[in-house]
C-alpha atoms as a PDB file:
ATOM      1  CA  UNK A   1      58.841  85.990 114.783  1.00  0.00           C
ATOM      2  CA  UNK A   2      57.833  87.789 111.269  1.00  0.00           C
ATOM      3  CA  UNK A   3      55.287  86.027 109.155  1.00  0.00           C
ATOM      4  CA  UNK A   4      56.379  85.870 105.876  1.00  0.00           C
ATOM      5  CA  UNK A   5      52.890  85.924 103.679  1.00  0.00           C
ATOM      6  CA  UNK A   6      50.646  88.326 103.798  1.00  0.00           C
ATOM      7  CA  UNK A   7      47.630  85.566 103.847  1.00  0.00           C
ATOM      8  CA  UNK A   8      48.767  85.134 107.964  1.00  0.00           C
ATOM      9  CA  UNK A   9      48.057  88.488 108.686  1.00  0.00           C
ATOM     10  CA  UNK A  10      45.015  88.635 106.727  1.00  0.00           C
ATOM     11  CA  UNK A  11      43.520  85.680 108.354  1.00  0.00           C
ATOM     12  CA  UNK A  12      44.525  86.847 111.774  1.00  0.00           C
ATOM     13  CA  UNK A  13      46.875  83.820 112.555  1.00  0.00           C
ATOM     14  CA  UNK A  14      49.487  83.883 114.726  1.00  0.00           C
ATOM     15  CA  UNK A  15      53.002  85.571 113.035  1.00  0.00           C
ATOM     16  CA  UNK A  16      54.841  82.170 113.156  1.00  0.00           C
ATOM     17  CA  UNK A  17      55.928  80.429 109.952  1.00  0.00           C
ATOM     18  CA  UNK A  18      57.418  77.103 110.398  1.00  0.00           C
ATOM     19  CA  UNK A  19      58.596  77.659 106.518  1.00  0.00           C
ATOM     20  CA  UNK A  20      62.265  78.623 105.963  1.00  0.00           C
ATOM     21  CA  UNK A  21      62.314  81.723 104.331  1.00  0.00           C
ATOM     22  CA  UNK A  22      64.209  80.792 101.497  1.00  0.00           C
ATOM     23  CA  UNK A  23      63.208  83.205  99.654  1.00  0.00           C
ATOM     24  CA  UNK A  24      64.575  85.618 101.419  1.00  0.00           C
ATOM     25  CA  UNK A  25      67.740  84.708 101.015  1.00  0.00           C
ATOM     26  CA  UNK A  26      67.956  83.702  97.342  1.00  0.00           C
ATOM     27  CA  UNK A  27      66.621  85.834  94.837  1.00  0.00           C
ATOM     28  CA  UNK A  28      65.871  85.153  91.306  1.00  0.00           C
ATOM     29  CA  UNK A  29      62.365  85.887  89.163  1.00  0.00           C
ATOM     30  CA  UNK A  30      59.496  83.118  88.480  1.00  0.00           C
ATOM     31  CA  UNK A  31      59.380  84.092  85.032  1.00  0.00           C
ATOM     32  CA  UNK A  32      62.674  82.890  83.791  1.00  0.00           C
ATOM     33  CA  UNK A  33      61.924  79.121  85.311  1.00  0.00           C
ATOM     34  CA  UNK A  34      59.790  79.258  82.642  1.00  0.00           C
ATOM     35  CA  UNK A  35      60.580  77.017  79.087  1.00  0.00           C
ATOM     36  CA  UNK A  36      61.279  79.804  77.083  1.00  0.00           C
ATOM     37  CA  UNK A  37      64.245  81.493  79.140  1.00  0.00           C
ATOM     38  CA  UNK A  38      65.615  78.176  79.640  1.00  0.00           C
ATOM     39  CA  UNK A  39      69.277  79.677  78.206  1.00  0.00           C
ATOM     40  CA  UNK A  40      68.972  82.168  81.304  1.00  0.00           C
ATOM     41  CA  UNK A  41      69.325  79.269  83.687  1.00  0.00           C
ATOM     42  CA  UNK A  42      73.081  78.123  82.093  1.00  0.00           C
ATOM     43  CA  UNK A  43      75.853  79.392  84.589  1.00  0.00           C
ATOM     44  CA  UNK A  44      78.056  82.588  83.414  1.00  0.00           C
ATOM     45  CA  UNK A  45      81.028  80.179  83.090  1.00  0.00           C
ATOM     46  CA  UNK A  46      79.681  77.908  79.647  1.00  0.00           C
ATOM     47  CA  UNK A  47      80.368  79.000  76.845  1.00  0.00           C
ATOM     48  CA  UNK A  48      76.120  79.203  75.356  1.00  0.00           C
ATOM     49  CA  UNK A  49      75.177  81.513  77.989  1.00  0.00           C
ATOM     50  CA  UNK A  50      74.470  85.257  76.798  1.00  0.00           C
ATOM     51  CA  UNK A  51      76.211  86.291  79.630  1.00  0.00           C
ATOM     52  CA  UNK A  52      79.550  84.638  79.184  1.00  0.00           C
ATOM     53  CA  UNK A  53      82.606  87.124  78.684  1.00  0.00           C
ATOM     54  CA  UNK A  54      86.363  85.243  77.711  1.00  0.00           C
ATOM     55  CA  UNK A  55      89.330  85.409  79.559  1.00  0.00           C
ATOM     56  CA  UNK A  56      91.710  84.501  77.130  1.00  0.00           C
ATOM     57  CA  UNK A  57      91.638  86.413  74.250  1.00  0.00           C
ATOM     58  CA  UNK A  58      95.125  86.027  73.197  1.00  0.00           C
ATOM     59  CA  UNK A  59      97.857  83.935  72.817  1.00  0.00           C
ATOM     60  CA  UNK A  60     100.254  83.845  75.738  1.00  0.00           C
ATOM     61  CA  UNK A  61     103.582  82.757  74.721  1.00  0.00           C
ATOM     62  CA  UNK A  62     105.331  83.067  78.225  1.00  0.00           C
ATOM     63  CA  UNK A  63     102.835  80.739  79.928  1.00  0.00           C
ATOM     64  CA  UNK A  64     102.851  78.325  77.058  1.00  0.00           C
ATOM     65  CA  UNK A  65     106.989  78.165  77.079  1.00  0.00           C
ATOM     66  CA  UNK A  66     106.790  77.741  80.970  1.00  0.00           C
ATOM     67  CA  UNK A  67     104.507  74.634  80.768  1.00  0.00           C
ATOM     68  CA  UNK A  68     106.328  73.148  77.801  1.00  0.00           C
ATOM     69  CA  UNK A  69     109.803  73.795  78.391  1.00  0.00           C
ATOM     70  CA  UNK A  70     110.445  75.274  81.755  1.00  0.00           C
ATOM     71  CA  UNK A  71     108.351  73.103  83.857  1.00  0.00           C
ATOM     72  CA  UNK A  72     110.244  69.782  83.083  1.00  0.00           C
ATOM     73  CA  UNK A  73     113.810  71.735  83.470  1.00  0.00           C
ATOM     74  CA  UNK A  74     113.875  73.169  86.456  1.00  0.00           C
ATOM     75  CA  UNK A  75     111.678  69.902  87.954  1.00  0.00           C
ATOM     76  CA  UNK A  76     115.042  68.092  86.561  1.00  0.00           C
ATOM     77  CA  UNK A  77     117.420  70.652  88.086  1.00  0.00           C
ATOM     78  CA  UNK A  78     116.167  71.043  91.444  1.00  0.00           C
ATOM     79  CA  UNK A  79     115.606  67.585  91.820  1.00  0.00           C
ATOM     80  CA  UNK A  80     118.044  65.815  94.588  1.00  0.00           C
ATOM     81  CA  UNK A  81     117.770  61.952  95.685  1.00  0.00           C
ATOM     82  CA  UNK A  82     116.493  61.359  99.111  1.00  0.00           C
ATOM     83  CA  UNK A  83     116.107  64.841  99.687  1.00  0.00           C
ATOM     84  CA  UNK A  84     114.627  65.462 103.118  1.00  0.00           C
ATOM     85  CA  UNK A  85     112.678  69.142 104.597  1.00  0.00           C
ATOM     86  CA  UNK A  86     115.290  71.176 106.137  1.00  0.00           C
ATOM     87  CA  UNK A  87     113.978  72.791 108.943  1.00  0.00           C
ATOM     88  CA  UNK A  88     114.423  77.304 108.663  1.00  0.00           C
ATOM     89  CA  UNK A  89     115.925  79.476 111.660  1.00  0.00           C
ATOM     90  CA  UNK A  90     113.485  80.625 113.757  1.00  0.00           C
ATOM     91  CA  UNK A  91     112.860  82.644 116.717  1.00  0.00           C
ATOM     92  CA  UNK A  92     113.866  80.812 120.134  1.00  0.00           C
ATOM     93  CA  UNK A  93     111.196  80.536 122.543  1.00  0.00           C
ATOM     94  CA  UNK A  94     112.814  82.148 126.386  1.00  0.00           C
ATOM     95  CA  UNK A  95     112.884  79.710 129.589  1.00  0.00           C
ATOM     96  CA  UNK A  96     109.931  81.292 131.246  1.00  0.00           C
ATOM     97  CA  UNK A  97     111.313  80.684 134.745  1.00  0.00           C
ATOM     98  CA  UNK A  98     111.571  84.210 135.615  1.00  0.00           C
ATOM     99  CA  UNK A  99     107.887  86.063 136.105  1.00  0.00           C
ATOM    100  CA  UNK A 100     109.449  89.105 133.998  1.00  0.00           C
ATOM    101  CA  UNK A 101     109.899  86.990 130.962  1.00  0.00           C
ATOM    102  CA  UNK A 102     106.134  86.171 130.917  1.00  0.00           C
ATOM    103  CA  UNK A 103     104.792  89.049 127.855  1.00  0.00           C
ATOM    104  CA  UNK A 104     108.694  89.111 126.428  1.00  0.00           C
ATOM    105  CA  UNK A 105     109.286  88.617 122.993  1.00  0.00           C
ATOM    106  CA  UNK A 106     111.317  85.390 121.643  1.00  0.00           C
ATOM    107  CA  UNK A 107     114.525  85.777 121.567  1.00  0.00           C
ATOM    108  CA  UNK A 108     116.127  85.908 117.880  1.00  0.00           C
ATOM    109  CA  UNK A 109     117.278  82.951 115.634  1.00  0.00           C
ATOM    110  CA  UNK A 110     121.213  81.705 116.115  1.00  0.00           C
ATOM    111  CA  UNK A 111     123.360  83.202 113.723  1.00  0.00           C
ATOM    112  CA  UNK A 112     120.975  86.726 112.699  1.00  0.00           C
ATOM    113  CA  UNK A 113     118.230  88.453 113.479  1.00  0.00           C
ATOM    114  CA  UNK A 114     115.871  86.937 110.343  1.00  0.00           C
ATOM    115  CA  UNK A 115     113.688  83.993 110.964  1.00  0.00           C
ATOM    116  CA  UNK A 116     113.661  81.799 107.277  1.00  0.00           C
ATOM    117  CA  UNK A 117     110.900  79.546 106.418  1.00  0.00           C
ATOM    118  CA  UNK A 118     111.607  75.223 105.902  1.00  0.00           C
ATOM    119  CA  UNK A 119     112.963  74.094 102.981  1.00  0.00           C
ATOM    120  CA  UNK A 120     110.416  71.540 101.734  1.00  0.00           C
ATOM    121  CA  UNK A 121     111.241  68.588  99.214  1.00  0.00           C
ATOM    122  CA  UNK A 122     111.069  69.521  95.863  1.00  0.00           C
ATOM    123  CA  UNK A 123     108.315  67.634  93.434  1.00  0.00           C
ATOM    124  CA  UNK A 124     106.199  68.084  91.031  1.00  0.00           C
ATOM    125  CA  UNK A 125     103.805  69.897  93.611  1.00  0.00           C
ATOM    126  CA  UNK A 126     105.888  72.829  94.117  1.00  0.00           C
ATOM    127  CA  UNK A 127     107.911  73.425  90.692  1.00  0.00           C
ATOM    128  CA  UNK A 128     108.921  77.069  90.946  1.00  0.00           C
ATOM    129  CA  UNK A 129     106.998  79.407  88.698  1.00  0.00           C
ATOM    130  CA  UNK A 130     106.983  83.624  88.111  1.00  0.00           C
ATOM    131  CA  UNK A 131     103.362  84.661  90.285  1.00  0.00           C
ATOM    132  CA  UNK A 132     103.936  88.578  90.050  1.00  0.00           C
ATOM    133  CA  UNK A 133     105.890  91.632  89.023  1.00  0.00           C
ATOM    134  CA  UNK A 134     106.050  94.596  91.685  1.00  0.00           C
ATOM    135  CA  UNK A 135     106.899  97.557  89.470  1.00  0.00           C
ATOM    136  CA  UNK A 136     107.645 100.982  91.966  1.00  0.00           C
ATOM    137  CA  UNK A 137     108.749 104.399  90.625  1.00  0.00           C
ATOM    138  CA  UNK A 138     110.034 106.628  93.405  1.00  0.00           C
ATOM    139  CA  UNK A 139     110.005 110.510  92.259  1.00  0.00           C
ATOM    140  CA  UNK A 140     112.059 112.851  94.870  1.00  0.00           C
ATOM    141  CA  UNK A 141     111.751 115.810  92.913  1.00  0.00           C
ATOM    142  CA  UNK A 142     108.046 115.631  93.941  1.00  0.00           C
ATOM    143  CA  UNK A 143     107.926 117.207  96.681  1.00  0.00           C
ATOM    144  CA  UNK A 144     108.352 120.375  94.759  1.00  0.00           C
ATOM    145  CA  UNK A 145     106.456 119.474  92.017  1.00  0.00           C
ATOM    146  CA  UNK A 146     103.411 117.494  92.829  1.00  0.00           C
ATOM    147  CA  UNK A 147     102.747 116.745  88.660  1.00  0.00           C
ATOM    148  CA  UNK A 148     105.677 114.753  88.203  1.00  0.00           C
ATOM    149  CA  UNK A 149     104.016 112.491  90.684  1.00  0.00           C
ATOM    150  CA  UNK A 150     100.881 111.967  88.258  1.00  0.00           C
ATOM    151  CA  UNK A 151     103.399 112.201  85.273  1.00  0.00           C
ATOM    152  CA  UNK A 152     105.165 109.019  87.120  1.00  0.00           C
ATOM    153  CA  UNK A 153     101.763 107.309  87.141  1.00  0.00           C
ATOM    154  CA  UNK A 154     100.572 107.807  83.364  1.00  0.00           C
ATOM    155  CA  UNK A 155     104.534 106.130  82.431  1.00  0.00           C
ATOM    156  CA  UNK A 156     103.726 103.028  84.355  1.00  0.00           C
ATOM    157  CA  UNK A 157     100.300 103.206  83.045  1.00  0.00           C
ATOM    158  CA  UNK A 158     101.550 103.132  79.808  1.00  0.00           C
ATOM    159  CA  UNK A 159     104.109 100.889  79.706  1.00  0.00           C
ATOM    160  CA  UNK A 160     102.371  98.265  81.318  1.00  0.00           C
ATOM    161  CA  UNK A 161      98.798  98.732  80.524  1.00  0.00           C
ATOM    162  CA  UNK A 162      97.141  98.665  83.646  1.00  0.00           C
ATOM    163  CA  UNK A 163      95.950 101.203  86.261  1.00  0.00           C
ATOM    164  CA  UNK A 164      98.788 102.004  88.815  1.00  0.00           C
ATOM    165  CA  UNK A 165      97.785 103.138  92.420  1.00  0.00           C
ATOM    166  CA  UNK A 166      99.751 105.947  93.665  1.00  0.00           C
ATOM    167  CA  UNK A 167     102.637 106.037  96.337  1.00  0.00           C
ATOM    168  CA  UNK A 168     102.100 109.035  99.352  1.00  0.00           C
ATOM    169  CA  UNK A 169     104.738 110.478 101.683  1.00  0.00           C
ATOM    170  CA  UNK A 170     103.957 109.175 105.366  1.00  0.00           C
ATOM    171  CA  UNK A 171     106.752 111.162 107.658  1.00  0.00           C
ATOM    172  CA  UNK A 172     107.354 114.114 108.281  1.00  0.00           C
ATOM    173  CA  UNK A 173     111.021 115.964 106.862  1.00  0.00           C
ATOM    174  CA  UNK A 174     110.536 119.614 106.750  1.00  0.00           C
ATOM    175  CA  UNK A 175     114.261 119.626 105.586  1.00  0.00           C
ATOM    176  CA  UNK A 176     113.255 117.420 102.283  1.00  0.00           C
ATOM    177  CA  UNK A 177     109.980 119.712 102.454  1.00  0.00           C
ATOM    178  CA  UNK A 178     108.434 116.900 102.615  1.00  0.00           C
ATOM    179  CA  UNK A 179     104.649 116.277 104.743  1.00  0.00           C
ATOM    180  CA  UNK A 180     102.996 113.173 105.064  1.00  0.00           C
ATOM    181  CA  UNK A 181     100.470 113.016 102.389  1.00  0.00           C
ATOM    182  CA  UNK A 182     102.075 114.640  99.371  1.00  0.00           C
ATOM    183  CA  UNK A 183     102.098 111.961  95.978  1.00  0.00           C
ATOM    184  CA  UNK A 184     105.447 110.915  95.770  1.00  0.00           C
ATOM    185  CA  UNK A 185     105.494 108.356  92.625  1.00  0.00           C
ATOM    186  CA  UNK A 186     103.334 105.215  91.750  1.00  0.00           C
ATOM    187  CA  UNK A 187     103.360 101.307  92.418  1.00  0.00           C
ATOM    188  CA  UNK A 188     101.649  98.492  90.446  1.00  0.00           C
ATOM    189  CA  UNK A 189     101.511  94.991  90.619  1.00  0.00           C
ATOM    190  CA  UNK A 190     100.919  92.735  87.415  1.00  0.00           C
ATOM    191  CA  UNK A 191      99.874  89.378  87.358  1.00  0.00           C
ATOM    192  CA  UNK A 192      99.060  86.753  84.246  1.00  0.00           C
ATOM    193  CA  UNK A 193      98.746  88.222  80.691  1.00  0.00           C
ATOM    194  CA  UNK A 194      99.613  91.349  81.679  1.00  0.00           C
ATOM    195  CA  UNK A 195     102.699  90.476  83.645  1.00  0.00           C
ATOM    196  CA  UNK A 196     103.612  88.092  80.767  1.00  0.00           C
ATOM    197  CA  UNK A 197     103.551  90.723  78.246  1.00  0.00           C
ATOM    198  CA  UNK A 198     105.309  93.187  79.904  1.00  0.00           C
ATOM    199  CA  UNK A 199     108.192  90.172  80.596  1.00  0.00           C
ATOM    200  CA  UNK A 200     108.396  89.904  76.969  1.00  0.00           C
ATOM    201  CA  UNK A 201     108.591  93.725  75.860  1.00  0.00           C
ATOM    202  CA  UNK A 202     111.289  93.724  78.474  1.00  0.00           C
ATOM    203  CA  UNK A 203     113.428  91.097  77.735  1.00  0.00           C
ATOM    204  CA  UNK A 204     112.962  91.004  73.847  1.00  0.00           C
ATOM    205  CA  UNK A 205     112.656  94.780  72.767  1.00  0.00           C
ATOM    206  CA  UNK A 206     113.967  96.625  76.318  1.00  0.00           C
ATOM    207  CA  UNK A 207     117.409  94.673  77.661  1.00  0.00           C
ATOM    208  CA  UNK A 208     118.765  94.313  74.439  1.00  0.00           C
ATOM    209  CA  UNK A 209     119.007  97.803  73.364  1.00  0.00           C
ATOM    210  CA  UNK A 210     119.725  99.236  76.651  1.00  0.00           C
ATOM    211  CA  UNK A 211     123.551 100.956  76.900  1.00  0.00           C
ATOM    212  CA  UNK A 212     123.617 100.900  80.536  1.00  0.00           C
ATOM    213  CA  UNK A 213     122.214  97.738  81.451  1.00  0.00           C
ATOM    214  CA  UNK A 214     125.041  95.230  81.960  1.00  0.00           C
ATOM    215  CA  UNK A 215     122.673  92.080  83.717  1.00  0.00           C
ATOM    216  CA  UNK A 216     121.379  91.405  86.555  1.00  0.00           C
ATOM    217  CA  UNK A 217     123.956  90.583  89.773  1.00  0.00           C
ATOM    218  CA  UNK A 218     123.483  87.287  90.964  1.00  0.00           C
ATOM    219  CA  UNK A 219     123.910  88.449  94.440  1.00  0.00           C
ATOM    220  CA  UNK A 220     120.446  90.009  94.429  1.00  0.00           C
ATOM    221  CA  UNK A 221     117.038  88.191  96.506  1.00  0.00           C
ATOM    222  CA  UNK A 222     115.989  88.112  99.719  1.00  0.00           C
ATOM    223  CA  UNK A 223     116.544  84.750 100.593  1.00  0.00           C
ATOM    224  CA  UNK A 224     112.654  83.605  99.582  1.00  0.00           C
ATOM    225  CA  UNK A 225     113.187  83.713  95.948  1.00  0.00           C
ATOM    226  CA  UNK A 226     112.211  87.578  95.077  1.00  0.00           C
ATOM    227  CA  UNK A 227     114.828  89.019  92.604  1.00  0.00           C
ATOM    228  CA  UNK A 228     115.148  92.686  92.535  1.00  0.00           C
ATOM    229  CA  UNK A 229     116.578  95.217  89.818  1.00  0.00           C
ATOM    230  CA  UNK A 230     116.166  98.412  88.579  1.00  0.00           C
ATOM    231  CA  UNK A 231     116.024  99.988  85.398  1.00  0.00           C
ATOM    232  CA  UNK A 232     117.484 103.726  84.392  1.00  0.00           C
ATOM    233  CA  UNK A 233     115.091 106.537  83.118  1.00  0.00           C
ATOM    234  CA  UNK A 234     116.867 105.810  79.722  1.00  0.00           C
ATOM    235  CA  UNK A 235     116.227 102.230  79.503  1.00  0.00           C
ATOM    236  CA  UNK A 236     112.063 103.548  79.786  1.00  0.00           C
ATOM    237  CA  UNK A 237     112.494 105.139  76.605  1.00  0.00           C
ATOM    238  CA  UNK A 238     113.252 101.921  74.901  1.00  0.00           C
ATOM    239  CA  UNK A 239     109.555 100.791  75.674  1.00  0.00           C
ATOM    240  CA  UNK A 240     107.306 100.401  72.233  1.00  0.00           C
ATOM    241  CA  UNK A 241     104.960 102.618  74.382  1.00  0.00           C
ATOM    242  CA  UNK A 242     107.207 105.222  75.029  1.00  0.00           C
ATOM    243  CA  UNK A 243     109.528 105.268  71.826  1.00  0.00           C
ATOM    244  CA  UNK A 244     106.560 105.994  69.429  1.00  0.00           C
ATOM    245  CA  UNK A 245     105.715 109.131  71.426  1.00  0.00           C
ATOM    246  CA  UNK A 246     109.330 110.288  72.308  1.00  0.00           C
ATOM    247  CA  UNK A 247     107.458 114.205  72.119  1.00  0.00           C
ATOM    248  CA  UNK A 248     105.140 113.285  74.148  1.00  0.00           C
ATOM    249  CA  UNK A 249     107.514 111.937  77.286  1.00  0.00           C
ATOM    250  CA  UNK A 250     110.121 114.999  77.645  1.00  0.00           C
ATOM    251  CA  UNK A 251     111.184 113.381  80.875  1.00  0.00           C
ATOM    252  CA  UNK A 252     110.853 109.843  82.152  1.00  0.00           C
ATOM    253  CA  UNK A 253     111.362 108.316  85.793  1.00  0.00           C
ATOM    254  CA  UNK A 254     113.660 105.357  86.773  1.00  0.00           C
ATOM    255  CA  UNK A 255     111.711 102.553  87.925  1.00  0.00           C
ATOM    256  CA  UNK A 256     112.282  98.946  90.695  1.00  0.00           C
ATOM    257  CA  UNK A 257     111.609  95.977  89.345  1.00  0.00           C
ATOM    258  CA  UNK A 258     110.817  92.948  91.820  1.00  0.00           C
ATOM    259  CA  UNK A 259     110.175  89.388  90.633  1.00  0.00           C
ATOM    260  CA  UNK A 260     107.826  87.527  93.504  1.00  0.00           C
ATOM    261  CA  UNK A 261     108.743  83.621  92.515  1.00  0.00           C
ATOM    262  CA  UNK A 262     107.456  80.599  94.312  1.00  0.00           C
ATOM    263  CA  UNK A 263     110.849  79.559  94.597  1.00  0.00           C
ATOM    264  CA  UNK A 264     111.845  78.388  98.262  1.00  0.00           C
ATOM    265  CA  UNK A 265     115.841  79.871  97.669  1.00  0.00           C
ATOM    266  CA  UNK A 266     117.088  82.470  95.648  1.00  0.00           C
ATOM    267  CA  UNK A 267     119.513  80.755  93.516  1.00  0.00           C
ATOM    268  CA  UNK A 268     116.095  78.813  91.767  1.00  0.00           C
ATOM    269  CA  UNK A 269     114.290  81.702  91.561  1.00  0.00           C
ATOM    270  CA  UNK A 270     117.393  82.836  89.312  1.00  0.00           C
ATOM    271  CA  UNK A 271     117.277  80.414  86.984  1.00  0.00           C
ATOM    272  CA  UNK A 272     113.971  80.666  86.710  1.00  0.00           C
ATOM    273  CA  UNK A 273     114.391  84.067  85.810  1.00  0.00           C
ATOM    274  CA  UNK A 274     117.176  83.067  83.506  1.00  0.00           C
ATOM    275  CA  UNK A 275     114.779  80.862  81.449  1.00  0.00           C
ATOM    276  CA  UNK A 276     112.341  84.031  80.490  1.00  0.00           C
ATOM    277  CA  UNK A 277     115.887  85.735  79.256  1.00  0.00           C
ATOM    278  CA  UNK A 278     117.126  87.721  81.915  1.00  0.00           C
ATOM    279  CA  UNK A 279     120.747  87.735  81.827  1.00  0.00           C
ATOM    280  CA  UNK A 280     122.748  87.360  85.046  1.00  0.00           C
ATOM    281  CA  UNK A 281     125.983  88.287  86.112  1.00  0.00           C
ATOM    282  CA  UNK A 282     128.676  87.619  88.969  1.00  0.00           C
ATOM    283  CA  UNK A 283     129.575  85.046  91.094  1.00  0.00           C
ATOM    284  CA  UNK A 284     126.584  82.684  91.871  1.00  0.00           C
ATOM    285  CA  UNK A 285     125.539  82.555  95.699  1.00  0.00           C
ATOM    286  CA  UNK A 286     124.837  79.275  97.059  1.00  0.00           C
ATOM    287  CA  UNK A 287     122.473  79.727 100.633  1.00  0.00           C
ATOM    288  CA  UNK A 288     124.151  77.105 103.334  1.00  0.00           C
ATOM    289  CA  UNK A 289     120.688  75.663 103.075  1.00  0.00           C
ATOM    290  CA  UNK A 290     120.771  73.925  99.679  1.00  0.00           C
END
C-alpha cells in the first residue's frame, strides 16, 4: 500500500497508513477555512456567494399562464370519476414449446404492429405540460450546394436564439448525388425560456400574419401526445429576427415543428397546445383508449 506522508518514508516505517486518504479525494485549500474567507465557504446556489450566477433573468409569461390558468383547466378536463389504468398493447410473448422459438422475437400486439404504453389515472401528479420543441430544417438542394446547409443553421440560430447542431446525410444515393456525410440542414431542441419565447413569437407575431397557414389538423400525433406541423419558408420571414433583416435573408428554408408533451393521448396534448394559441382544425380524433 502507498504511504500517504512523507514523515513514513522519512522515518523508515513501513508504507501502511491506516488513515483514509481523504484528502485525496476531496480537494479544497487550508487557507480559505480560515475567518476571513468565510463568504468562500457559502454554496454557489445562495444568493451572498461571489460566485452565484441567476437563472431567471426575465419574466416568463408562458410558464406563469401555465401554472395559473392552464394547470387547473386541463386538471378539470381530463379528470374522469373512478377512472382506472388501462393497460397499452403490447408485444405477445410466443409459447416456447418448440426449441426453434427459443432466441425468436415476440410476436406483435393484436390489432397492429405498435406496442402503446398504459394509460395511467389522471391527478394532480401527472397534469400534462409542454417539456420541449424539436425544430428540424431539411435542405435537399444541399447536396449541390453544401452553404445552404450552414445558411439553414444561422436561420434556426436566429430565430430561436440558441446554437443548432447540424443534420448529415448517412446513405448512400449516387442518383440524389448524395454520400453519407455531406451537411444536409440543422436540428435543435429548445427547452424552458427559450422554448417559451420562441412559443410566443410564434403564436403572437408568426400565425397570425401568415397567408398560408390555415391551423393545425387535429389528426396530427403519434399516439403519445407529440403534435407535429410544419411551417412554409414564407411563414420564416414573418419572424422579428428575420423581418428586420429581410436583405440580409435572400432565401429562407421551410422548417418541422414537433411539440414533445407529457400528455399520455394525443387529443390532451391538443388542447394543451390549444391553450398557448395554436389554432386547430378538422374533425377531432378520439383514441379507443380514452
Amino acid at each position: 500500500m502507498r504511504a500517504f506522508s512523507t514523515s513514513a518514508r522519512a522515518a523508515g516505517k513501513t508504507a501502511v497508513s491506516i488513515v483514509p486518504p481523504v484528502h485525496h479525494t476531496v480537494k479544497f485549500r487550508k487557507s480559505q477555512l480560515m475567518d476571513k474567507y468565510a463568504s468562500l465557504q457559502i454554496p454557489r446556489s445562495s444568493v451572498t456567494s461571489p460566485k452565484y450566477r441567476p437563472q431567471r433573468t426575465c419574466q416568463d409569461r408562458v410558464r406563469e399562464h401555465h401554472i395559473n390558468t392552464v394547470e387547473s383547466d386541463m386538471m378539470l378536463i381530463t379528470y374522469a370519476h373512478n377512472q382506472q389504468v388501462l393497460v397499452g398493447n403490447k408485444p405477445r410473448p410466443r409459447k416456447g414449446d418448440s426449441p426453434y422459438q427459443l432466441y425468436q422475437p415476440q410476436r406483435v400486439p393484436y390489432g397492429g404492429t405498435q406496442a402503446t404504453k398504459d394509460i395511467k389515472v389522471r391527478s394532480w401528479r401527472n397534469v400534462p405540460m409542454l417539456e420541449a420543441i424539436t425544430i428540424n430544417c431539411f435542405v435537399k438542394p444541399a447536396t449541390m450546394n453544401h452553404d445552404l446547409a450552414a445558411a439553414a443553421k444561422v436561420m434556426l440560430q436566429q430565430i430561436t436564439g440558441e446554437k443548432p447542431t447540424s443534420v448529415y446525410a448517412r446513405t448512400n444515393v449516387p442518383s440524389w448525388t448524395l454520400r453519407p456525410g455531406m451537411p444536409m440542414g440543422a436540428k435543435i431542441k429548445l427547452t424552458g425560456q427559450p422554448m417559451n419565447q420562441f412559443l410566443t413569437t410564434l403564436t403572437e407575431i408568426v400565425l397570425p400574419r401568415s397567408k398560408t397557414f390555415t391551423g393545425v389538423s387535429n389528426s396530427t400525433g403519434d399516439q403519445n401526445g407529440n403534435i407535429t406541423f410544419s411551417l412554409t419558408a414564407d411563414d420564416i420571414r414573418h419572424f422579428p429576427e428575420i423581418e428586420g433583416n429581410l436583405e440580409l435573408w435572400p432565401q429562407t428554408f421551410a422548417i418541422d415543428l414537433c411539440f414533445h408533451t407529457s400528455a399520455q393521448v394525443d387529443p390532451e396534448a391538443r388542447t394543451l397546445l390549444s391553450a398557448y394559441g395554436l389554432p386547430f382544425v378538422g374533425k377531432e380524433r378520439y383514441p379507443a383508449r380514452w
